[in-house]
C-alpha atoms as a PDB file:
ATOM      1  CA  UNK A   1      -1.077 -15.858  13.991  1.00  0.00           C
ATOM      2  CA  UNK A   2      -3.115 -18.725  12.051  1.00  0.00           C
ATOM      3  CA  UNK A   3      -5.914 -18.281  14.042  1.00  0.00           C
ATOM      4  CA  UNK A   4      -5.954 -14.391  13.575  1.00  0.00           C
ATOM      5  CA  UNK A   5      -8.717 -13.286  11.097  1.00  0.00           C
ATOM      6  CA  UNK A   6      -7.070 -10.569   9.783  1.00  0.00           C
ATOM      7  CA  UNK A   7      -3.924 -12.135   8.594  1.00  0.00           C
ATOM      8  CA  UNK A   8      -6.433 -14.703   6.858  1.00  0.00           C
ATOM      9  CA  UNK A   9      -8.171 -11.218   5.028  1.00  0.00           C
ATOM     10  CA  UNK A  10      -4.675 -10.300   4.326  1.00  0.00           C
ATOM     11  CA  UNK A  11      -3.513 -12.971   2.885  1.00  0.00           C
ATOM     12  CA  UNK A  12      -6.471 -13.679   0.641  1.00  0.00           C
ATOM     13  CA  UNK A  13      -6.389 -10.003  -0.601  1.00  0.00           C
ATOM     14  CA  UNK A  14      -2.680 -10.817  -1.628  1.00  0.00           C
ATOM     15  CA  UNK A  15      -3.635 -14.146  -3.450  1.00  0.00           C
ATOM     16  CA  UNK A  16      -6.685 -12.267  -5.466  1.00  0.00           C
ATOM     17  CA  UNK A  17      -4.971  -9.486  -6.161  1.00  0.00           C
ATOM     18  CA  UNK A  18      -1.891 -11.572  -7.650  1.00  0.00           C
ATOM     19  CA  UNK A  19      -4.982 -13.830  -9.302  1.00  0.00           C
ATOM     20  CA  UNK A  20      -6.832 -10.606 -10.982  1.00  0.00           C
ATOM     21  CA  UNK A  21      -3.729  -8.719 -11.101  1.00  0.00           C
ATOM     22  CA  UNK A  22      -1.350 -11.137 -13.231  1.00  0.00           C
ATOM     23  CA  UNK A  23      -3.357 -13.722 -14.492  1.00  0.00           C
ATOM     24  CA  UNK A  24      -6.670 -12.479 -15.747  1.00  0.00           C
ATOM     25  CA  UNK A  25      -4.291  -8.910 -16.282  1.00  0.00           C
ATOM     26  CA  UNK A  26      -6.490  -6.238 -14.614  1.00  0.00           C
ATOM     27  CA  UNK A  27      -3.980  -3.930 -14.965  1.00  0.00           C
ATOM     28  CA  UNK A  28      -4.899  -3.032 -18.204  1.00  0.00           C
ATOM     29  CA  UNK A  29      -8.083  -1.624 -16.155  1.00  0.00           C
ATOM     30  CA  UNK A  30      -7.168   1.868 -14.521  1.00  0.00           C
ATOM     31  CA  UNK A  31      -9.350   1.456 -11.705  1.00  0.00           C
ATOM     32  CA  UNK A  32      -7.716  -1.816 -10.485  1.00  0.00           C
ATOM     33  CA  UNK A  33      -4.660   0.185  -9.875  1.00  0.00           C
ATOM     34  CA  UNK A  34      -6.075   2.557  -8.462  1.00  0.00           C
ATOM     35  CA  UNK A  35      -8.253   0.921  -5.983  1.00  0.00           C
ATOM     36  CA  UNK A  36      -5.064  -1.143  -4.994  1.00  0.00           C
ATOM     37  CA  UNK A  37      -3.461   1.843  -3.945  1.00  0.00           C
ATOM     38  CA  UNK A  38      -6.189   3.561  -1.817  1.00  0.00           C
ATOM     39  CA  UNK A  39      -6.168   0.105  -0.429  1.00  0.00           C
ATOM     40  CA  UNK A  40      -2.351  -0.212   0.158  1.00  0.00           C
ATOM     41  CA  UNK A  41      -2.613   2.885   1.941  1.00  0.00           C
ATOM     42  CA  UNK A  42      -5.741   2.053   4.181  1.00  0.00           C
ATOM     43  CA  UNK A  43      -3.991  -1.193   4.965  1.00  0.00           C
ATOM     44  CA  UNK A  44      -0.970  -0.208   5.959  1.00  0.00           C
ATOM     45  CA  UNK A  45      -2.745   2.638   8.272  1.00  0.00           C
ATOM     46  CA  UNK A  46      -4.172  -0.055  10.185  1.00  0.00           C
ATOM     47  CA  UNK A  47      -1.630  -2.513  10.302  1.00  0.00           C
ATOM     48  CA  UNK A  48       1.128  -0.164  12.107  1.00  0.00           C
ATOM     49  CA  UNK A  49      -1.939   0.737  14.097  1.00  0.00           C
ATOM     50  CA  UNK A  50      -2.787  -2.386  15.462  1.00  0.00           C
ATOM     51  CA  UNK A  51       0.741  -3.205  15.681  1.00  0.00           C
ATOM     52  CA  UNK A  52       1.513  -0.253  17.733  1.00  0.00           C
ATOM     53  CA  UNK A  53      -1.628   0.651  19.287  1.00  0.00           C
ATOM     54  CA  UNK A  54      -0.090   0.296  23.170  1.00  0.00           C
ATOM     55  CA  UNK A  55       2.931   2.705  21.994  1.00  0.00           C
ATOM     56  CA  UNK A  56       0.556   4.809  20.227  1.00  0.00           C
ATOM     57  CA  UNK A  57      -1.905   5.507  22.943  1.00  0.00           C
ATOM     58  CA  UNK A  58      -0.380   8.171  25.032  1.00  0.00           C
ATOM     59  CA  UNK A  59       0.359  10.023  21.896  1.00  0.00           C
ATOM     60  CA  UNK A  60      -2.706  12.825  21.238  1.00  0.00           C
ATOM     61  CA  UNK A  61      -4.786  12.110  18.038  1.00  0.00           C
ATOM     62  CA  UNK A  62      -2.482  14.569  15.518  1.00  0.00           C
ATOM     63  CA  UNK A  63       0.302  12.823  16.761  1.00  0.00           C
ATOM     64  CA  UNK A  64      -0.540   9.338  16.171  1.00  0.00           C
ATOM     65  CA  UNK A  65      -2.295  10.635  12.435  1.00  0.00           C
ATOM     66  CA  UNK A  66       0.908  12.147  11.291  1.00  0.00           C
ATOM     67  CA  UNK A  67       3.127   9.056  12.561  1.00  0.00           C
ATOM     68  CA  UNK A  68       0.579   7.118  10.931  1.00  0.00           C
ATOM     69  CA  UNK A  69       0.003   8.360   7.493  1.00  0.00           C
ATOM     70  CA  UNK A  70       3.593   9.247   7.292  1.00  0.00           C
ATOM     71  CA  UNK A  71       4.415   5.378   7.925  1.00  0.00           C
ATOM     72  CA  UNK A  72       1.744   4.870   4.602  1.00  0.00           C
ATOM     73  CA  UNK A  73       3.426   7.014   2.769  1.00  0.00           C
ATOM     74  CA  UNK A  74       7.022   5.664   3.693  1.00  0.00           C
ATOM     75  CA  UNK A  75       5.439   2.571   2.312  1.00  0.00           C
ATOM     76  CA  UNK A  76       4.199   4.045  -0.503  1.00  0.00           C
ATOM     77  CA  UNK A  77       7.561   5.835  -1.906  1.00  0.00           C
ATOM     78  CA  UNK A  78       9.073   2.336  -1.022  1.00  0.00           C
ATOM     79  CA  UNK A  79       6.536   0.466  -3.497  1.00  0.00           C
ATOM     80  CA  UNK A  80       7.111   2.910  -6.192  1.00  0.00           C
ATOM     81  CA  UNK A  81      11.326   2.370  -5.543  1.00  0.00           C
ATOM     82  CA  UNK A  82      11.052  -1.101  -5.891  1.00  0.00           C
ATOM     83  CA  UNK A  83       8.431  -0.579  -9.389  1.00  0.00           C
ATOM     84  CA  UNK A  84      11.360   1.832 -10.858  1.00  0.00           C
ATOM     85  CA  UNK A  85      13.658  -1.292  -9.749  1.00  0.00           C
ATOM     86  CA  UNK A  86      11.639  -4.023 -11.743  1.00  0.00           C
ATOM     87  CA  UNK A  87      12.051  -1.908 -14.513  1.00  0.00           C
ATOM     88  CA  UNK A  88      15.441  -0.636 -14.854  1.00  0.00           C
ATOM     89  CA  UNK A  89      18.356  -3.288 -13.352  1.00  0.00           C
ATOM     90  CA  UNK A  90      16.850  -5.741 -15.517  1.00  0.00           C
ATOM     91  CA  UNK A  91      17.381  -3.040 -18.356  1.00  0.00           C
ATOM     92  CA  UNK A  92      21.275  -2.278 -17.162  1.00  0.00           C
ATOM     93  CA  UNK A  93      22.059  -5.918 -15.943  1.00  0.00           C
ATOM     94  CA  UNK A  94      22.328  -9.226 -17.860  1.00  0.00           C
ATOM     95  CA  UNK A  95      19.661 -10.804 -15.816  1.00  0.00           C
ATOM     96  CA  UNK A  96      18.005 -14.119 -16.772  1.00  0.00           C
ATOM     97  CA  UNK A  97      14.405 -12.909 -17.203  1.00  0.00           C
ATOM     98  CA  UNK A  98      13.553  -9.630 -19.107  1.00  0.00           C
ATOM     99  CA  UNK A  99      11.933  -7.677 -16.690  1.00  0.00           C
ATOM    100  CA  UNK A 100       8.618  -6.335 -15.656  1.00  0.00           C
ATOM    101  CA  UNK A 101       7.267  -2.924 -16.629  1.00  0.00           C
ATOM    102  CA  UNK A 102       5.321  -1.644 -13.589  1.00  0.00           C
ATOM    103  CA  UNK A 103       6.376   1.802 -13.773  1.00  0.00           C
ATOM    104  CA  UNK A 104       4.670   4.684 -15.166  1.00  0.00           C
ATOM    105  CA  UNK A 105       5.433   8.213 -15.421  1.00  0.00           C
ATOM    106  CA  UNK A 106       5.674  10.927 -13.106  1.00  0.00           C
ATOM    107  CA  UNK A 107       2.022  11.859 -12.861  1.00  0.00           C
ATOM    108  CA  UNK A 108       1.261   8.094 -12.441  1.00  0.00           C
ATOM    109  CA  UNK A 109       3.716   8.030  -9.673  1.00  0.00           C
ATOM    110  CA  UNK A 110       2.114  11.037  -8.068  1.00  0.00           C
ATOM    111  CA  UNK A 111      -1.242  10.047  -8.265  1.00  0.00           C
ATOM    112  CA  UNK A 112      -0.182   6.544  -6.938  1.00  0.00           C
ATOM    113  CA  UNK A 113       1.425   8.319  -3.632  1.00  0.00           C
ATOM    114  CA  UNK A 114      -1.763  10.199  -3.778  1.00  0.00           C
ATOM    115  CA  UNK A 115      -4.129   7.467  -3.356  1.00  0.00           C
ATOM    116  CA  UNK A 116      -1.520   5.627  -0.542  1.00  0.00           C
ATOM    117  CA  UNK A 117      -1.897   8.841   1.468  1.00  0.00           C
ATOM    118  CA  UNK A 118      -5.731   9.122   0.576  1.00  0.00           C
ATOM    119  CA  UNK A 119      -5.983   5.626   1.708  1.00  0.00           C
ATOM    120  CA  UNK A 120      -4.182   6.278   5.292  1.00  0.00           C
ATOM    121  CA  UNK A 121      -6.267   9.560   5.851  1.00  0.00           C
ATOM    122  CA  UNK A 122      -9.289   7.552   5.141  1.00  0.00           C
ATOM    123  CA  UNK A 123      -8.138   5.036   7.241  1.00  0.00           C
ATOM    124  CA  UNK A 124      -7.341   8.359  10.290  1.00  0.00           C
ATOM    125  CA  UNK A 125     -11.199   9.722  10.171  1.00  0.00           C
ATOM    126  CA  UNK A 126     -12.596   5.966  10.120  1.00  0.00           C
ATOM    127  CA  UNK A 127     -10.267   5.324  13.560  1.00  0.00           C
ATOM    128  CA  UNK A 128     -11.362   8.941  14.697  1.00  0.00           C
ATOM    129  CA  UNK A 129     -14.543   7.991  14.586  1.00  0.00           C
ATOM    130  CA  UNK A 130     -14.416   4.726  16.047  1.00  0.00           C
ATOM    131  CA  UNK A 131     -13.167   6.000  18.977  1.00  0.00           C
ATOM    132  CA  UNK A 132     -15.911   8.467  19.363  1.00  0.00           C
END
């Protein structure tokens, strides 16, 4: 695994965006979140398929795309759970630290499930037409 590039491009992505992200606060830019989330969803498109890609050849190409950008936007509704969860237990629960607001509202969260599934559609026609 140490020697694979792509975990190394992973990982790296991770550290930056928790460097950008946290300490020099690009959240306050809109496009930083945004671009994060396309990403997120790209990402995890070709993750699962490189993960899966021997169970995932016999399947026919709408097959595998649905499988696939429904995994992304499993993810993606997963993300936005644990968001709400930053921001509420620590708001019901006597916790030690005072919590972190990630959430937004509900057209935030839809345009954030938006750009995951944008991301792993993306991610569909650039495998598409690699295989060509």
């Amino acid at each position: 695994m140490l020697k694979n590039k792509r975990f190394w491009i992973v990982f790296w992505v991770i550290i930056l965006n928790f460097v950008l992200g946290f300490e020099f606060n690009f959240y306050r830019f809109d496009w930083f979140d945004t671009s994060l989330h396309f990403l997120g969803g790209l990402g995890v498109y070709f993750i699962v398929a490189q993960y899966f890609r021997k169970d995932f050849a016999d399947l026919s190409w709408i097959k595998r795309t649905i499988a696939l950008v429904g995994t992304s936007v499993l993810v993606g509704v997963i993300w936005e759970f644990a968001e709400y969860s930053t921001t509420v237990i620590p708001a019901v629960l006597p916790l030690p630290w005072d919590g972190l607001s990630f959430i937004g509202d509900l057209p935030d969260t839809l345009a954030d499930l938006s750009l995951d599934i944008l991301g792993a559609l993306t991610g569909c026609v650039l495998h598409f037409f690699r295989k060509r």
